[in-house]
C-alpha atoms as a PDB file:
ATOM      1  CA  UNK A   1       9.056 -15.023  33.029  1.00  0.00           C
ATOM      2  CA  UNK A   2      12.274 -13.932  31.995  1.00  0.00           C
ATOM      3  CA  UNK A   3      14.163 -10.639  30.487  1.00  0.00           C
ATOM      4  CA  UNK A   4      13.684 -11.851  27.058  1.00  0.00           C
ATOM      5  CA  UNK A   5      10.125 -12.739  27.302  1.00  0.00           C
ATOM      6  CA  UNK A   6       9.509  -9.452  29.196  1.00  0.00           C
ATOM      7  CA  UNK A   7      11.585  -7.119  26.797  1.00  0.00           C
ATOM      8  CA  UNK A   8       9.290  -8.563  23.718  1.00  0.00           C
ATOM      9  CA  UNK A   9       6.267  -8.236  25.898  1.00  0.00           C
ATOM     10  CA  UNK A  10       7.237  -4.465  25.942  1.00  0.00           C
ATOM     11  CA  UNK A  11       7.986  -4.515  22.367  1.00  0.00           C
ATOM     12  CA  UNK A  12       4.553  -5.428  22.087  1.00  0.00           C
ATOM     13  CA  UNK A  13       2.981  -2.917  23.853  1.00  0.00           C
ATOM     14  CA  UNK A  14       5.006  -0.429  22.345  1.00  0.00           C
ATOM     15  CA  UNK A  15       3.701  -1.597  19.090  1.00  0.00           C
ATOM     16  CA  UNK A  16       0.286  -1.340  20.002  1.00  0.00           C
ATOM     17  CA  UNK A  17       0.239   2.138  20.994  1.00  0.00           C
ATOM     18  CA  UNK A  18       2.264   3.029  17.684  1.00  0.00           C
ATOM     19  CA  UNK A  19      -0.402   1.306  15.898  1.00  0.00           C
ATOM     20  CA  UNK A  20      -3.298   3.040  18.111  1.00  0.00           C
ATOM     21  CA  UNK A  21      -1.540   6.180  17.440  1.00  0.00           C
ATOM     22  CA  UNK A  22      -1.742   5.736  13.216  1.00  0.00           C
ATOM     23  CA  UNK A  23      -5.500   4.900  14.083  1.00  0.00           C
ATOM     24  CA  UNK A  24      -5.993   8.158  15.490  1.00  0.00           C
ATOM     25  CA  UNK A  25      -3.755   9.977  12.591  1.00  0.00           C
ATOM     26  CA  UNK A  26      -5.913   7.862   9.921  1.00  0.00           C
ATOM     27  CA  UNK A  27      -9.159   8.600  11.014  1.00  0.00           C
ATOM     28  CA  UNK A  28      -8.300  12.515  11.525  1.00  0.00           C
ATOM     29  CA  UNK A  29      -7.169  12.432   7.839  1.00  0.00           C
ATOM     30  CA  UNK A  30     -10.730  10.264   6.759  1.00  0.00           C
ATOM     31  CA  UNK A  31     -12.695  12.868   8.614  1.00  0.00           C
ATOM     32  CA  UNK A  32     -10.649  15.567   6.317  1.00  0.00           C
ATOM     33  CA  UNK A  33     -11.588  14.076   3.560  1.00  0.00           C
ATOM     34  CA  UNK A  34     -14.963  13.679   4.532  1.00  0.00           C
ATOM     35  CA  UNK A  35     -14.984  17.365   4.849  1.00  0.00           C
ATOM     36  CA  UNK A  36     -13.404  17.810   1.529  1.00  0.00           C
ATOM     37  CA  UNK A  37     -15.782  15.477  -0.268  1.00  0.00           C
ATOM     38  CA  UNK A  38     -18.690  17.784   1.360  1.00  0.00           C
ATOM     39  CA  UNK A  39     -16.849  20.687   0.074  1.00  0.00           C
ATOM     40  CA  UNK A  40     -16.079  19.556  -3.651  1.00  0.00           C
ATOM     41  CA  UNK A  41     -20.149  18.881  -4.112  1.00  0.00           C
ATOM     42  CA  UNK A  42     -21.364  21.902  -2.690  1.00  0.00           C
ATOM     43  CA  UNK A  43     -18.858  23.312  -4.848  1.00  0.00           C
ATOM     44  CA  UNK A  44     -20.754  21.954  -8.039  1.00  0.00           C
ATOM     45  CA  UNK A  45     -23.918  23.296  -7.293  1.00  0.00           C
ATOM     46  CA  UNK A  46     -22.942  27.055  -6.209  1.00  0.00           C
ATOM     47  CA  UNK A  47     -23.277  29.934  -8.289  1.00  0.00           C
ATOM     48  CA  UNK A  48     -19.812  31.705  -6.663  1.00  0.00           C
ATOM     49  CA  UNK A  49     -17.197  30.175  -4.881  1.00  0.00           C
ATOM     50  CA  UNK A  50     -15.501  31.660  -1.660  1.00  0.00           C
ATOM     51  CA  UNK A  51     -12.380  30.910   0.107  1.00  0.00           C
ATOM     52  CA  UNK A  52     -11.189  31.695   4.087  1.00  0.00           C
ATOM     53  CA  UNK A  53      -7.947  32.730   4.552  1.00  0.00           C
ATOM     54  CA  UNK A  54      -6.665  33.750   7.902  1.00  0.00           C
ATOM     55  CA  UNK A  55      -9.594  35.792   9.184  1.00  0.00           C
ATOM     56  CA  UNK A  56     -10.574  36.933   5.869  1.00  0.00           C
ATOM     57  CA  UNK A  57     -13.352  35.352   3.436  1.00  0.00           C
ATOM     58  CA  UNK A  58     -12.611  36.197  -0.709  1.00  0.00           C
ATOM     59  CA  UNK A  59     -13.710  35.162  -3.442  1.00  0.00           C
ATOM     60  CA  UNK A  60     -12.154  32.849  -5.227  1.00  0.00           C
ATOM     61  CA  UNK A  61     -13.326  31.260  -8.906  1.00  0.00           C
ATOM     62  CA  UNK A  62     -14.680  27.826  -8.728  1.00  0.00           C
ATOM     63  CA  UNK A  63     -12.188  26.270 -11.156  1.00  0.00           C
ATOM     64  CA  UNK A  64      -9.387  26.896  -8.932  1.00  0.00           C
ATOM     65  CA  UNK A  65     -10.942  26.145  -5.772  1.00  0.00           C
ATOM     66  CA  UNK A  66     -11.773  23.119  -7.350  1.00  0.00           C
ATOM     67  CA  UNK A  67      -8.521  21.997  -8.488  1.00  0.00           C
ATOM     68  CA  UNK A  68      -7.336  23.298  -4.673  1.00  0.00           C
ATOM     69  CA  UNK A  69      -9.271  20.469  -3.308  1.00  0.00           C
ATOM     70  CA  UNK A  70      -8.971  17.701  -5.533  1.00  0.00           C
ATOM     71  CA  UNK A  71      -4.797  18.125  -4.519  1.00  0.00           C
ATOM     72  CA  UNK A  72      -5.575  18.058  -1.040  1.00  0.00           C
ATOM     73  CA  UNK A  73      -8.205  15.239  -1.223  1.00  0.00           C
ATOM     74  CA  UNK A  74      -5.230  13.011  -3.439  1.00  0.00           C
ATOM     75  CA  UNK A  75      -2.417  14.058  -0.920  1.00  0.00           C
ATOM     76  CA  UNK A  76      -4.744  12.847   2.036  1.00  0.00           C
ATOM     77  CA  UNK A  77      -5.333   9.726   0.295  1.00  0.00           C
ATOM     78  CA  UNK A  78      -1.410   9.151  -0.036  1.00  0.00           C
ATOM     79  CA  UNK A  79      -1.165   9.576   3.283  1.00  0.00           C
ATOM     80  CA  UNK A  80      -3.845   7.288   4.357  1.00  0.00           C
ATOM     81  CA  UNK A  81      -2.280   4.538   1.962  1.00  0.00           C
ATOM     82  CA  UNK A  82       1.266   5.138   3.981  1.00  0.00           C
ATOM     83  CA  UNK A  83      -0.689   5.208   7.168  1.00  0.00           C
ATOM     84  CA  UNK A  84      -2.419   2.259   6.444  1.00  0.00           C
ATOM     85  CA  UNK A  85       0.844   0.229   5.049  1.00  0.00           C
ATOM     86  CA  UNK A  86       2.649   1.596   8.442  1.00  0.00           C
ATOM     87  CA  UNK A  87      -0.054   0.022   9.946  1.00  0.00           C
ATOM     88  CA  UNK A  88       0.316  -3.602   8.677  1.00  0.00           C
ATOM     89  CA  UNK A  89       3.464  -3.687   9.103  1.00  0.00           C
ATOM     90  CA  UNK A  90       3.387  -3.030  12.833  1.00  0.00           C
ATOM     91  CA  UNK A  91       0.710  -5.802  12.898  1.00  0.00           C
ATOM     92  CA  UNK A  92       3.161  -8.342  11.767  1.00  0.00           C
ATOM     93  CA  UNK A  93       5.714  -7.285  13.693  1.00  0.00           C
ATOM     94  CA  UNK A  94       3.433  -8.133  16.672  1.00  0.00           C
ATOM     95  CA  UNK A  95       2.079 -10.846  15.444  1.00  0.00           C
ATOM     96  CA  UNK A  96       5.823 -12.309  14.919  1.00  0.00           C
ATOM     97  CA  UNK A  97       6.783 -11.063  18.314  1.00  0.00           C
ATOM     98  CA  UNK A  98       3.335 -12.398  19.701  1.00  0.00           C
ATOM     99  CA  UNK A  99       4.547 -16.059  18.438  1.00  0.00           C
ATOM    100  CA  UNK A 100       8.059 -16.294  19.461  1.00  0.00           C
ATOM    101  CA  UNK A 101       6.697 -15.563  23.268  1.00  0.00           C
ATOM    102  CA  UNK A 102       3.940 -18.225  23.108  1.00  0.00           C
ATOM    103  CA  UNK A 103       6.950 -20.680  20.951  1.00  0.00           C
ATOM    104  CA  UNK A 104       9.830 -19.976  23.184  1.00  0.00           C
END
């Protein structure tokens, strides 16, 4: 094998493992939404609405706490979308890389 063939083989793993870490990223930031989604609808059906800050628990009004997490469930999603383009364009990088070794 030679030093081209190896260097793009290395490419390739590198690749990989940036595209195993944006997995990991992506599916921390799905199970915060998760969370938030949980959050939002027991939010609907409680009478009073509290929020934890630091070590302290206050009260906060539900309207606010609502809006609150509705902004952190759409910046989540915006960062799964970049995540997930990220993602497909490391894929085709590899795949490209993938064909010139088996081509050349």
């Amino acid at each position: 094998m030679n030093n081209a063939h190896q260097e793009q083989l290395q490419r390739i793993q590198l690749l990989e493992q940036n595209i195993q870490a944006i997995n990991m990223q992506k599916q921390q930031f799905q199970t915060q939404l998760f969370e938030i989604d949980g959050a939002a609808r027991e939010l609907q059906t409680s009478p009073v609405a509290y929020k934890i800050i630091g070590g302290l628990m206050i009260s906060i009004e539900k309207e606010t706490l609502t809006k609150e997490l509705a902004s952190k469930k759409e910046l989540l999603e915006l960062r799964i979308q970049t995540l997930e383009k990220q993602e497909n364009q490391l894929k085709e990088k590899v795949k490209k890389l993938q064909g010139d070794v088996l081509n050349g």
